[in-house]
PDB file of N, CA and C in Angstrom:
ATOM      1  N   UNK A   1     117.000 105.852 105.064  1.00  0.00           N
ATOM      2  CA  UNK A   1     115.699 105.299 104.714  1.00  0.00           C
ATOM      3  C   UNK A   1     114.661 105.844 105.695  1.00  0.00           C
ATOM      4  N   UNK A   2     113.522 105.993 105.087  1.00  0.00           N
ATOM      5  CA  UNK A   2     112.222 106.575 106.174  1.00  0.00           C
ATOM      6  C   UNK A   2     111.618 105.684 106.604  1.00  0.00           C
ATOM      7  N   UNK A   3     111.128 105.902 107.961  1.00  0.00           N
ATOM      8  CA  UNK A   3     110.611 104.396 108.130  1.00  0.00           C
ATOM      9  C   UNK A   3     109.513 104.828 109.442  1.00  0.00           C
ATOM     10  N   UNK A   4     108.462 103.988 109.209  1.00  0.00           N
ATOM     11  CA  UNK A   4     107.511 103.998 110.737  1.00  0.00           C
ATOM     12  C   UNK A   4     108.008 103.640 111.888  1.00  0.00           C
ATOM     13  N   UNK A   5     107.879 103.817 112.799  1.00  0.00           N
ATOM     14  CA  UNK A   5     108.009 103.308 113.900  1.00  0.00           C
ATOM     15  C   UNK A   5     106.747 103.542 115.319  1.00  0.00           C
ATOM     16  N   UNK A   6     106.702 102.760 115.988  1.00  0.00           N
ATOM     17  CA  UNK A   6     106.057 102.623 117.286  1.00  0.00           C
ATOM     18  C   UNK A   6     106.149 103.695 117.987  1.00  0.00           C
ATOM     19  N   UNK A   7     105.502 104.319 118.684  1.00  0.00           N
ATOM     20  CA  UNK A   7     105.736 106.165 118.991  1.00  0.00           C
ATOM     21  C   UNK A   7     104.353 106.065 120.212  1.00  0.00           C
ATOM     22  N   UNK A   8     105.112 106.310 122.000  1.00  0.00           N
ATOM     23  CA  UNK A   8     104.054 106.757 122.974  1.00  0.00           C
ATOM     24  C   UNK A   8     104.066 108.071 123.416  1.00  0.00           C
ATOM     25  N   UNK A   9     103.980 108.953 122.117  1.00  0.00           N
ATOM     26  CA  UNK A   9     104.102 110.256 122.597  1.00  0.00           C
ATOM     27  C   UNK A   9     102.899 110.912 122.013  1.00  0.00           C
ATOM     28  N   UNK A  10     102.697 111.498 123.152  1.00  0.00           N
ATOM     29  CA  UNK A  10     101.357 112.345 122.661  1.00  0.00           C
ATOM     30  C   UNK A  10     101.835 113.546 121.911  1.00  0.00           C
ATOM     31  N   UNK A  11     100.101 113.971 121.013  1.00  0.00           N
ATOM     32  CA  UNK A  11     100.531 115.359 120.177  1.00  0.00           C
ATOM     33  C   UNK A  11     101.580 116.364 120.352  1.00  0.00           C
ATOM     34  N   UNK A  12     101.110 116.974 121.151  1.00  0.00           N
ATOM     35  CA  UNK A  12     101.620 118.045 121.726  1.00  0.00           C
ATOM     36  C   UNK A  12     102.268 118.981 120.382  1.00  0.00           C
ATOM     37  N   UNK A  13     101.174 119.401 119.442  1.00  0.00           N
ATOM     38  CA  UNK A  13     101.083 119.663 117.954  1.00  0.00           C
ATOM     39  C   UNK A  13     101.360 121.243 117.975  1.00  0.00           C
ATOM     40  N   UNK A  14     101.240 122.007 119.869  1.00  0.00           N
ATOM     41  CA  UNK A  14     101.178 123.530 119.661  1.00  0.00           C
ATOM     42  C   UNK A  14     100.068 124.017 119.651  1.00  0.00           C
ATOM     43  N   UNK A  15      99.048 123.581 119.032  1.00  0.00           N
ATOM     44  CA  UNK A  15      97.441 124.372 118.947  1.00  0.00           C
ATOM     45  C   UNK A  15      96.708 124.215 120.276  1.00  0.00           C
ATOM     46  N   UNK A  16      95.779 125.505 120.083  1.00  0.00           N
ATOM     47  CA  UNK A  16      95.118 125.443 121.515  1.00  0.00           C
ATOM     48  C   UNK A  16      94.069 124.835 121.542  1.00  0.00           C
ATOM     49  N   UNK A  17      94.682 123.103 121.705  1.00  0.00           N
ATOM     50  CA  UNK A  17      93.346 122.413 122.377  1.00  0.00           C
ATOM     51  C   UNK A  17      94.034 120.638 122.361  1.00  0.00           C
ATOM     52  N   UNK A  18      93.228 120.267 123.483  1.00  0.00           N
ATOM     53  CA  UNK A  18      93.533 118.830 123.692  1.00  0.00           C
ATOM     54  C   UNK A  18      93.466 117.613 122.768  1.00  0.00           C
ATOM     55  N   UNK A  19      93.866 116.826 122.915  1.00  0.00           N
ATOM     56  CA  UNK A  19      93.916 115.558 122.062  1.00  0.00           C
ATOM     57  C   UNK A  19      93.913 114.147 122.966  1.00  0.00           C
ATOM     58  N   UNK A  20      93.055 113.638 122.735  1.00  0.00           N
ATOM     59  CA  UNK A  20      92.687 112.430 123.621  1.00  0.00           C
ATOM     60  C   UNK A  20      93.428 111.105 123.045  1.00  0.00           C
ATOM     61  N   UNK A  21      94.087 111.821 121.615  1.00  0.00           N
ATOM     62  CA  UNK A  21      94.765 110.566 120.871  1.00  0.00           C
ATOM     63  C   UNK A  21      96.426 110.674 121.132  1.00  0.00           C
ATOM     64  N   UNK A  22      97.159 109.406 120.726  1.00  0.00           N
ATOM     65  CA  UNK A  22      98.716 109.761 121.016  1.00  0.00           C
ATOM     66  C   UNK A  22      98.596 109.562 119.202  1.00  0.00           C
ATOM     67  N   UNK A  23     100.318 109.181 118.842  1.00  0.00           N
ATOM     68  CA  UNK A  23     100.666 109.034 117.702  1.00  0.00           C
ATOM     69  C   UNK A  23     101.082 107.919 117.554  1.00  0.00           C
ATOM     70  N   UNK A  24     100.260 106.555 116.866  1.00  0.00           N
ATOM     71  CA  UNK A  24     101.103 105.595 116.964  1.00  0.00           C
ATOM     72  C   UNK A  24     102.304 105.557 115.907  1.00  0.00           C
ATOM     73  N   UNK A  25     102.428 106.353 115.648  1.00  0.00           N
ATOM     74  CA  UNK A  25     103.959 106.117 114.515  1.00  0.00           C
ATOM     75  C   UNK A  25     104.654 107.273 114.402  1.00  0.00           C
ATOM     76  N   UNK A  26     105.736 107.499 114.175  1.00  0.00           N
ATOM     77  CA  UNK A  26     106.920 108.639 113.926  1.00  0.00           C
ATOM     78  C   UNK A  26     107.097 107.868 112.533  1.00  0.00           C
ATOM     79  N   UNK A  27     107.884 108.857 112.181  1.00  0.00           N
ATOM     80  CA  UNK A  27     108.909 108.734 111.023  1.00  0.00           C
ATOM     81  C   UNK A  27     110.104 109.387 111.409  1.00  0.00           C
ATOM     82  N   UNK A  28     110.979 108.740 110.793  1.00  0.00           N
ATOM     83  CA  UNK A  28     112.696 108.987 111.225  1.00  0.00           C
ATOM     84  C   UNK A  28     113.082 109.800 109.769  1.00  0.00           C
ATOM     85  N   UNK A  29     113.727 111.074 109.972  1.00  0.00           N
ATOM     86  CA  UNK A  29     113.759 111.790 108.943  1.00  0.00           C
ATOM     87  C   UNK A  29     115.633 111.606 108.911  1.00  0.00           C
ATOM     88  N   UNK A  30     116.002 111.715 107.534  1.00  0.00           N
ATOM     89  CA  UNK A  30     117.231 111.558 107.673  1.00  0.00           C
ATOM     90  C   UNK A  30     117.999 113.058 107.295  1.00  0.00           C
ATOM     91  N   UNK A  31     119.052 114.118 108.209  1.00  0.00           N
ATOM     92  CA  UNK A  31     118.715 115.316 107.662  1.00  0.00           C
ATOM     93  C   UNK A  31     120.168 115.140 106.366  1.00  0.00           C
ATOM     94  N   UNK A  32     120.630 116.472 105.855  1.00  0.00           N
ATOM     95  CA  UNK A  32     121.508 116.325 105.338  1.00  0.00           C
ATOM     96  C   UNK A  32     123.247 116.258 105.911  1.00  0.00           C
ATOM     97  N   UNK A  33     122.982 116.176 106.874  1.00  0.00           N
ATOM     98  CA  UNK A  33     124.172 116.098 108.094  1.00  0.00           C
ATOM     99  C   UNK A  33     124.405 115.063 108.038  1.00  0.00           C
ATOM    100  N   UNK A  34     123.503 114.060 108.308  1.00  0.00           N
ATOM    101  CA  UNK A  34     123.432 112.439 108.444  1.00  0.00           C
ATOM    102  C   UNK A  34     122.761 112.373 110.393  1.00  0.00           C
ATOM    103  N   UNK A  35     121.987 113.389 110.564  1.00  0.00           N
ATOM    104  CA  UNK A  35     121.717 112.801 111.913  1.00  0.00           C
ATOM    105  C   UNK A  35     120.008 112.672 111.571  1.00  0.00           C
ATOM    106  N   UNK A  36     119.524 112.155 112.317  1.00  0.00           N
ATOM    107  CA  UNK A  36     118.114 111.639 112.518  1.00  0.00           C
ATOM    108  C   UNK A  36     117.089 112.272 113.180  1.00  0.00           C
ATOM    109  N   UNK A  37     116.506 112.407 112.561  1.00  0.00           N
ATOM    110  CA  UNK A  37     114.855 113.301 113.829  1.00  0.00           C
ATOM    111  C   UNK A  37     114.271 112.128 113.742  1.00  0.00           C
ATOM    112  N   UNK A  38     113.183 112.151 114.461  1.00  0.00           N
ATOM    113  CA  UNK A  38     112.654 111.315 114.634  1.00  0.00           C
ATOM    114  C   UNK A  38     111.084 112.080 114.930  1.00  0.00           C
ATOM    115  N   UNK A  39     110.136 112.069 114.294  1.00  0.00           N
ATOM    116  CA  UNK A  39     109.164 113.217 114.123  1.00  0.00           C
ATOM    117  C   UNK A  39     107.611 112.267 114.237  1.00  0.00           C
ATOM    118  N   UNK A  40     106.457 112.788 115.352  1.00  0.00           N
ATOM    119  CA  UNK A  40     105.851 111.933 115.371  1.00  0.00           C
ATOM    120  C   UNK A  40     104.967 112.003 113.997  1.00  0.00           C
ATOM    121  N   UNK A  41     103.869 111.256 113.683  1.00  0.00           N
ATOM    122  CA  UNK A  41     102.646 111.495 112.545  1.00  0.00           C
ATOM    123  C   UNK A  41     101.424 112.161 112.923  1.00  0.00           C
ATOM    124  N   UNK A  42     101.342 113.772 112.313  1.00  0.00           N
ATOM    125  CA  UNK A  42      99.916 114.429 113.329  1.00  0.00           C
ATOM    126  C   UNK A  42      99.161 113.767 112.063  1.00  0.00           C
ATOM    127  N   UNK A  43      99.406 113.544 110.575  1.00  0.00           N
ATOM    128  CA  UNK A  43      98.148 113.455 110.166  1.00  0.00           C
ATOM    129  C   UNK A  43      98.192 112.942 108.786  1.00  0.00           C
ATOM    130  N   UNK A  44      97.663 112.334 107.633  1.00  0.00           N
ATOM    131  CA  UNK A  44      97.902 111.866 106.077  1.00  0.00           C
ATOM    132  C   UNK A  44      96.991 112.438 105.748  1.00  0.00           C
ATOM    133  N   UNK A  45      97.091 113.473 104.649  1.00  0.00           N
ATOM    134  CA  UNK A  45      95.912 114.055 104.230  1.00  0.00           C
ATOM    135  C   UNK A  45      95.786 114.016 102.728  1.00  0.00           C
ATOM    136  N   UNK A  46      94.676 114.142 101.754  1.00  0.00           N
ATOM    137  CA  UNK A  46      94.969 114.430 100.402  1.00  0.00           C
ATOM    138  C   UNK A  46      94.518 115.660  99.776  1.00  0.00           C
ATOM    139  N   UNK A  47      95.538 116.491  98.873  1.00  0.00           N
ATOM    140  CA  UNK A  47      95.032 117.288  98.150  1.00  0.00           C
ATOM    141  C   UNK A  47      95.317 117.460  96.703  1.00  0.00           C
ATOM    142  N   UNK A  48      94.336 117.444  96.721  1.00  0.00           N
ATOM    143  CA  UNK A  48      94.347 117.289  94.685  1.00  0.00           C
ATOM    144  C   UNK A  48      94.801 115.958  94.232  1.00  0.00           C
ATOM    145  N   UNK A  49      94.311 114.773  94.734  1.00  0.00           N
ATOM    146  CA  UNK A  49      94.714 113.314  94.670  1.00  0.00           C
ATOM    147  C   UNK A  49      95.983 112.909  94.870  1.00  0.00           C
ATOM    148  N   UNK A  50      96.405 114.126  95.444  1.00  0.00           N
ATOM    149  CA  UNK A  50      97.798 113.822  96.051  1.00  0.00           C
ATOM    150  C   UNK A  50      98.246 113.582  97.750  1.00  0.00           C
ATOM    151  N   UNK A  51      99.007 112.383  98.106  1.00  0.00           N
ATOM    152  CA  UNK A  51      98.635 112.432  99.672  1.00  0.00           C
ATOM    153  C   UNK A  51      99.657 112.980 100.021  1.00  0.00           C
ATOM    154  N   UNK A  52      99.767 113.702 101.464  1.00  0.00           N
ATOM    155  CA  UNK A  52     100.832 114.438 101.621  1.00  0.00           C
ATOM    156  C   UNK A  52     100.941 113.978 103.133  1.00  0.00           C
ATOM    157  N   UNK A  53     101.855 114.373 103.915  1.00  0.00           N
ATOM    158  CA  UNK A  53     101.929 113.924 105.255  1.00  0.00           C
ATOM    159  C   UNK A  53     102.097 115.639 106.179  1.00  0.00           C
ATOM    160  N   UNK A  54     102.172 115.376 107.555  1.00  0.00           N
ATOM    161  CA  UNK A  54     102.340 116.422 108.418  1.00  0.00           C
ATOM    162  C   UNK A  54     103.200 115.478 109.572  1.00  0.00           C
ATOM    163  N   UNK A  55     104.471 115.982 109.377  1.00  0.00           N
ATOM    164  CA  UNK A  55     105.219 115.690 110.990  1.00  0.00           C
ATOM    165  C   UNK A  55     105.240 116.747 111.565  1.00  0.00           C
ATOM    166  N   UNK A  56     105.389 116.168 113.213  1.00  0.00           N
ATOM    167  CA  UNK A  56     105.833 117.264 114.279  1.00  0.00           C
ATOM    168  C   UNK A  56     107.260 116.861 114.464  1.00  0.00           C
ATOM    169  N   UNK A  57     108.055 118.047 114.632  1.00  0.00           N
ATOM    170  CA  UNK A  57     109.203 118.159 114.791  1.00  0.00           C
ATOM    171  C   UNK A  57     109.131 118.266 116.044  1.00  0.00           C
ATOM    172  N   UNK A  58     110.165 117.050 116.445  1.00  0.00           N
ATOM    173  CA  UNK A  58     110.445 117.065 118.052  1.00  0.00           C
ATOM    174  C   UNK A  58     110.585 117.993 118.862  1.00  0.00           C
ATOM    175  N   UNK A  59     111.565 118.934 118.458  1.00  0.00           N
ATOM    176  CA  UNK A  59     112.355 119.904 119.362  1.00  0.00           C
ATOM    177  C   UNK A  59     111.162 121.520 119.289  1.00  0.00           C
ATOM    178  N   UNK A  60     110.898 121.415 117.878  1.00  0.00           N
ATOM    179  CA  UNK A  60     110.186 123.210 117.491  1.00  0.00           C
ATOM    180  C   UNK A  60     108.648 122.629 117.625  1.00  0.00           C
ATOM    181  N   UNK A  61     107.607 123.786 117.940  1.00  0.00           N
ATOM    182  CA  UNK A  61     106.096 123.422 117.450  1.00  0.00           C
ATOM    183  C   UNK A  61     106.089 123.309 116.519  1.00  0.00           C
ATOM    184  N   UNK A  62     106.324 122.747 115.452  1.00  0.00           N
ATOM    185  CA  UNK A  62     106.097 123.250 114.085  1.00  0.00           C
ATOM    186  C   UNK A  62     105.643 121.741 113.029  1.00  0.00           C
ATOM    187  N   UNK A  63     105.027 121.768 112.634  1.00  0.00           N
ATOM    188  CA  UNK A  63     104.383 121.127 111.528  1.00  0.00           C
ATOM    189  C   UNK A  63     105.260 121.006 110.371  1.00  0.00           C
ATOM    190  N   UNK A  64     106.083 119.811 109.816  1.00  0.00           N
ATOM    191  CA  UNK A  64     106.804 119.417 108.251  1.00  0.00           C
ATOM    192  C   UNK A  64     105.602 118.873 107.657  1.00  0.00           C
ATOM    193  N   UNK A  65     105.947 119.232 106.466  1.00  0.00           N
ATOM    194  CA  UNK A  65     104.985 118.966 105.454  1.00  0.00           C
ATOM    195  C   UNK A  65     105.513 118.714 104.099  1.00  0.00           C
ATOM    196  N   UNK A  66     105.214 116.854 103.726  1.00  0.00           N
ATOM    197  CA  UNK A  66     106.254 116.739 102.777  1.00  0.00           C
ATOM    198  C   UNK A  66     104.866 116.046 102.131  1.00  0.00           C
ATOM    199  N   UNK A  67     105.164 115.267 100.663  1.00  0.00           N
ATOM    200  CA  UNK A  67     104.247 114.480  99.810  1.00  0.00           C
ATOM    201  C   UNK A  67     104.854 112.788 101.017  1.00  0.00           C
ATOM    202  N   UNK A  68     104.089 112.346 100.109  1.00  0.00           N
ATOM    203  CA  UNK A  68     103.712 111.123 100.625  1.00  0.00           C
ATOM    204  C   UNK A  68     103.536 109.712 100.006  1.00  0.00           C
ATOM    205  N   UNK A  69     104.345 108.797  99.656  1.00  0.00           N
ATOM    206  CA  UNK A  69     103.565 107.866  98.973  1.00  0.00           C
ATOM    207  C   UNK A  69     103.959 106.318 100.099  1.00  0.00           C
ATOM    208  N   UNK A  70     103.062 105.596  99.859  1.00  0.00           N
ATOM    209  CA  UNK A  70     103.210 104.360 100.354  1.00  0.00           C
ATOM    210  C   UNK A  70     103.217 103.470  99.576  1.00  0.00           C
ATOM    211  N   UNK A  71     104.074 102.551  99.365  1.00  0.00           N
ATOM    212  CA  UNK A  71     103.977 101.181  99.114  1.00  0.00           C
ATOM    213  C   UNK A  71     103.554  99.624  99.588  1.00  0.00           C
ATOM    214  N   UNK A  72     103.374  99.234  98.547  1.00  0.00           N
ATOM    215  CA  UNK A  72     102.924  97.594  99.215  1.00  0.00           C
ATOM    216  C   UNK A  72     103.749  96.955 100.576  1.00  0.00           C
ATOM    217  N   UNK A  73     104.913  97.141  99.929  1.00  0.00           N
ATOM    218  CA  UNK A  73     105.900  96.197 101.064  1.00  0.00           C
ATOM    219  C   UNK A  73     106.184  97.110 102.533  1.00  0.00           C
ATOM    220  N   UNK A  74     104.883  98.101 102.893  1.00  0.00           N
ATOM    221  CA  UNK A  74     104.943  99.141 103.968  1.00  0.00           C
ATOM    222  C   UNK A  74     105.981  99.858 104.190  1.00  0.00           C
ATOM    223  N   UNK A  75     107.198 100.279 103.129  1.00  0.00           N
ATOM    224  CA  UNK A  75     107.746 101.290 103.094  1.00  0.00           C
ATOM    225  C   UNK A  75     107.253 102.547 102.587  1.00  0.00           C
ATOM    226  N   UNK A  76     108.357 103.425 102.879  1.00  0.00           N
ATOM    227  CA  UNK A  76     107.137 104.835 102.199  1.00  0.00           C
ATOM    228  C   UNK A  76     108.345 106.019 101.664  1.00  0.00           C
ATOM    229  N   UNK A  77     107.801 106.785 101.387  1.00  0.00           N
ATOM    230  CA  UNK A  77     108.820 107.584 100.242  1.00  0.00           C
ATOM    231  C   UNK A  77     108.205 108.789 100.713  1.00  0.00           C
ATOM    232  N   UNK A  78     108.948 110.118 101.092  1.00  0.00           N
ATOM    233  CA  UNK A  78     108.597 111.673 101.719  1.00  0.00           C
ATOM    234  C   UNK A  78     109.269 111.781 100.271  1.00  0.00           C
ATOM    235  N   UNK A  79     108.169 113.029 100.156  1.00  0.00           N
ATOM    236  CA  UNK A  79     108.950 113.870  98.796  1.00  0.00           C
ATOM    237  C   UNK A  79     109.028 115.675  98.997  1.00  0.00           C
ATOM    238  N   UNK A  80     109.491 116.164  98.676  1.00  0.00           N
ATOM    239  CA  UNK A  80     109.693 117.691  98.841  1.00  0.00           C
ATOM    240  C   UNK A  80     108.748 118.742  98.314  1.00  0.00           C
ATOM    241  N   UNK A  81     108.323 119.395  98.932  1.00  0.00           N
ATOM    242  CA  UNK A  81     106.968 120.267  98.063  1.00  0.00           C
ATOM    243  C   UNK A  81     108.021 121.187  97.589  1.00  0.00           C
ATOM    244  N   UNK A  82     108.369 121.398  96.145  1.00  0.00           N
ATOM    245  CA  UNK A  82     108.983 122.223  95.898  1.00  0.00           C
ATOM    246  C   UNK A  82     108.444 124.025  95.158  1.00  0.00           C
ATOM    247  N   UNK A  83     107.172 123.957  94.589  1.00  0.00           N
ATOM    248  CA  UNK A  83     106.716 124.908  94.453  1.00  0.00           C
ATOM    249  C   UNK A  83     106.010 125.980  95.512  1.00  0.00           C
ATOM    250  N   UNK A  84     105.904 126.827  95.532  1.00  0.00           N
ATOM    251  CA  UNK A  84     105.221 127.987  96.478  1.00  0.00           C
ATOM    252  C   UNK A  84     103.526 127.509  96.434  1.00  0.00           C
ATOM    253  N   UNK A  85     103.262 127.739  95.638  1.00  0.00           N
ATOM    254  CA  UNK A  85     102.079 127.318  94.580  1.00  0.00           C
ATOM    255  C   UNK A  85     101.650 126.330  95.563  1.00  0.00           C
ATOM    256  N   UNK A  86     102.152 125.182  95.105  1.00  0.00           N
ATOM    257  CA  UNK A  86     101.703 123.545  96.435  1.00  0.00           C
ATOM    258  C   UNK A  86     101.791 123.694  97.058  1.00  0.00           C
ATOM    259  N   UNK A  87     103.120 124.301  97.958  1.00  0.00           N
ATOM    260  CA  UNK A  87     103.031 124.299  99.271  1.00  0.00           C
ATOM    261  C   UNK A  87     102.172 125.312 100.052  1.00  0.00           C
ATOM    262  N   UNK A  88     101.704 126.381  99.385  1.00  0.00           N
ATOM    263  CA  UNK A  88     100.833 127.085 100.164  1.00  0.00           C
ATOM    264  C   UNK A  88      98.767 126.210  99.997  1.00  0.00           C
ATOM    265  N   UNK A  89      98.507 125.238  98.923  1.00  0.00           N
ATOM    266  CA  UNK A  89      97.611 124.548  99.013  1.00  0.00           C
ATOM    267  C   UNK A  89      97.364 123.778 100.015  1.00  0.00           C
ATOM    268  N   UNK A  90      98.567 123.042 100.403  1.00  0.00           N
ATOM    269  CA  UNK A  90      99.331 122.044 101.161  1.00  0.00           C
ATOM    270  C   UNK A  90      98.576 122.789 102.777  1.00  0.00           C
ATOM    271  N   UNK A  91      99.355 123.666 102.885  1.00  0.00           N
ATOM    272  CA  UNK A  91      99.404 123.982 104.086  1.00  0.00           C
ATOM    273  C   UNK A  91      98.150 124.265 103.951  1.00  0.00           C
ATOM    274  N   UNK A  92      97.314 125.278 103.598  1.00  0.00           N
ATOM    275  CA  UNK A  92      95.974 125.969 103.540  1.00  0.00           C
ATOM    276  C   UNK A  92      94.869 124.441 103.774  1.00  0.00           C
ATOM    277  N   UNK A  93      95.286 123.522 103.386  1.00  0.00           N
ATOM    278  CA  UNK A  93      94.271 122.023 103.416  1.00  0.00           C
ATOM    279  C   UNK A  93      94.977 121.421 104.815  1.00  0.00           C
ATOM    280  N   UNK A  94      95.688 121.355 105.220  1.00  0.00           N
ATOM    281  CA  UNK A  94      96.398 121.032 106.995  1.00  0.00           C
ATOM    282  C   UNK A  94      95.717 121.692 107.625  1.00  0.00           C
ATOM    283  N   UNK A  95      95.871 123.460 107.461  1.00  0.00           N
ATOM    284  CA  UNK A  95      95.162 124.200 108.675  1.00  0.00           C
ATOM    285  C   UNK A  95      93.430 124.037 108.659  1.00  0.00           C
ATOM    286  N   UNK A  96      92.820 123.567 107.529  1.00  0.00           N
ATOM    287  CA  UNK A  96      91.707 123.205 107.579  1.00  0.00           C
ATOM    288  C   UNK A  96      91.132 122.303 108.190  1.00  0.00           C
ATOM    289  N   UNK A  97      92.188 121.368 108.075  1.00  0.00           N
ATOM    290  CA  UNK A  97      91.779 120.114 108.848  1.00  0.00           C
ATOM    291  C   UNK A  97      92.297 120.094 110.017  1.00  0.00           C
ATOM    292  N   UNK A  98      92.954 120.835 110.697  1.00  0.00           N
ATOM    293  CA  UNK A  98      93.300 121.124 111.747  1.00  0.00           C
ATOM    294  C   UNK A  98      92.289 121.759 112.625  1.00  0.00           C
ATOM    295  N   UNK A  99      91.464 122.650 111.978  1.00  0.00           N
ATOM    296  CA  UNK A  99      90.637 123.502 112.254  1.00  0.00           C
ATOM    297  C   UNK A  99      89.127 122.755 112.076  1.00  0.00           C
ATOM    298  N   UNK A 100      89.219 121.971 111.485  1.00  0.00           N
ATOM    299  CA  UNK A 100      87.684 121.055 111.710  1.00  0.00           C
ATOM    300  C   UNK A 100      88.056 119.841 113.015  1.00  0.00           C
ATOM    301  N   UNK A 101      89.228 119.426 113.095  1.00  0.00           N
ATOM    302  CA  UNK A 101      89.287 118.754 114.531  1.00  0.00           C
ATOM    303  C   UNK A 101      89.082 119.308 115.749  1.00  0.00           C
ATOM    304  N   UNK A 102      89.768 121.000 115.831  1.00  0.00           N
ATOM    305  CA  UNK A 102      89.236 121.576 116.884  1.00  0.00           C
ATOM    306  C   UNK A 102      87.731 121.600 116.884  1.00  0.00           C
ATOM    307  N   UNK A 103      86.710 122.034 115.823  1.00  0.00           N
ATOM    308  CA  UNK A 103      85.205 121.924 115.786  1.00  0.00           C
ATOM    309  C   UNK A 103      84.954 120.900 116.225  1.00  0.00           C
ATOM    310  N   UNK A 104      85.588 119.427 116.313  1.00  0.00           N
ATOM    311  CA  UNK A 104      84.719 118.057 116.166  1.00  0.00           C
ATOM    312  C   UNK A 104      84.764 118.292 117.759  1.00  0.00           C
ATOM    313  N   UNK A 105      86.316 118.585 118.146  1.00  0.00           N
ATOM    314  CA  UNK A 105      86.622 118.375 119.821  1.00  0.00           C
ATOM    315  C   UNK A 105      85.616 118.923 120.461  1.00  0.00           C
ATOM    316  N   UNK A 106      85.183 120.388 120.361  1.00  0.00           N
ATOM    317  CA  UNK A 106      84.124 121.148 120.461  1.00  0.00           C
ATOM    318  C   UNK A 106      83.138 120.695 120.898  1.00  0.00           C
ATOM    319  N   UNK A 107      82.430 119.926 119.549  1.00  0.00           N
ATOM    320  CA  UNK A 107      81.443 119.366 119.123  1.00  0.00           C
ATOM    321  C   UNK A 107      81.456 118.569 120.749  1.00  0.00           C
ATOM    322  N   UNK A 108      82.002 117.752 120.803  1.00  0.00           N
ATOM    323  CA  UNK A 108      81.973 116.153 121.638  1.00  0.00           C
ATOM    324  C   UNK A 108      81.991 116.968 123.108  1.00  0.00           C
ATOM    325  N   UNK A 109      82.693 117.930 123.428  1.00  0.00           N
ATOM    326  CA  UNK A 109      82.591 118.681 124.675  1.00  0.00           C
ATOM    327  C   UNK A 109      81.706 118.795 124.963  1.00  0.00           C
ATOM    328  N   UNK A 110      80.954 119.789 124.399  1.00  0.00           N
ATOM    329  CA  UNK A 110      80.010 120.440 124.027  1.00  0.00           C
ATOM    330  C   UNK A 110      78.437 119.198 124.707  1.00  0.00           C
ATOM    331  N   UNK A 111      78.888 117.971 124.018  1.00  0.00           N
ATOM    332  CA  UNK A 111      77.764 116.954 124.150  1.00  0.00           C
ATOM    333  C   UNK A 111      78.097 116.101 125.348  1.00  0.00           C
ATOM    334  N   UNK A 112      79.377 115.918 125.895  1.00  0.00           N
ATOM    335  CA  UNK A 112      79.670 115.739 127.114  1.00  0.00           C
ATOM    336  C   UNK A 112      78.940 116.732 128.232  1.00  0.00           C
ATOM    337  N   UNK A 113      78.957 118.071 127.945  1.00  0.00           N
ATOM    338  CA  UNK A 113      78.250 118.757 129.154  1.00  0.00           C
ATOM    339  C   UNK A 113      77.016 118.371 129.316  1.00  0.00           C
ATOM    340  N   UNK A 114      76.331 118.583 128.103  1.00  0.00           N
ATOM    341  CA  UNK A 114      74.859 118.493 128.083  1.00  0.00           C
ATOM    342  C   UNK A 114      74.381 117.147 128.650  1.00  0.00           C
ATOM    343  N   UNK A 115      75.144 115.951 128.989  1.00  0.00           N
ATOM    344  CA  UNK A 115      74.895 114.690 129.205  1.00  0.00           C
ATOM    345  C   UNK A 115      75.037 114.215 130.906  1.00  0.00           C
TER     346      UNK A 115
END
């Protein structure tokens, strides 16, 4: 089962630049072995009215990228991007928004000096 959990670990997402935020939640991925990752949450994003998620994988820099749904009773359901097609949308809408957080960080630097 996938499940949230409580998480004091900061990003540490790989990209070049800081993060003043941690992650309050992981998700516990179950693999096909039967052992457990445990992967923090960089981000919930939507594309094409579809929400999708981004974990960091503990061990690699690397960004998972599965669908996403939530339910009422705060469980949640990862689903598999199985086309090329989605998953290159998928990703192309992550690195975007990845890439407007570095701008915002920027941004706020930027207005920190001047102050």
């Amino acid at each position: 089962m996938t499940e949230f959990k409580d998480n004091e670990n900061t990003c540490g997402c790989g990209h070049d630049h800081d993060h003043d935020h941690d992650h309050a939640h992981t998700v516990t991925l179950e693999l096909e072995n039967g052992e457990e990752l445990e992967c923090p949450i960089i981000d919930i994003f939507e594309v094409n009215d579809k929400e999708y998620i981004a974990l960091l994988h503990p061990e690699e820099e690397i960004a998972l990228l599965y669908g996403f749904i939530e339910y009422e009773d705060d469980t949640i359901e990862l689903t598999e991007i199985v086309s090329d097609e989605e998953y290159e949308l998928v990703s192309e809408a992550f690195n975007e928004l990845l890439d407007s957080e570095d701008d915002d960080e920027e941004d706020d630097e930027d207005e920190d000096d001047e102050a």
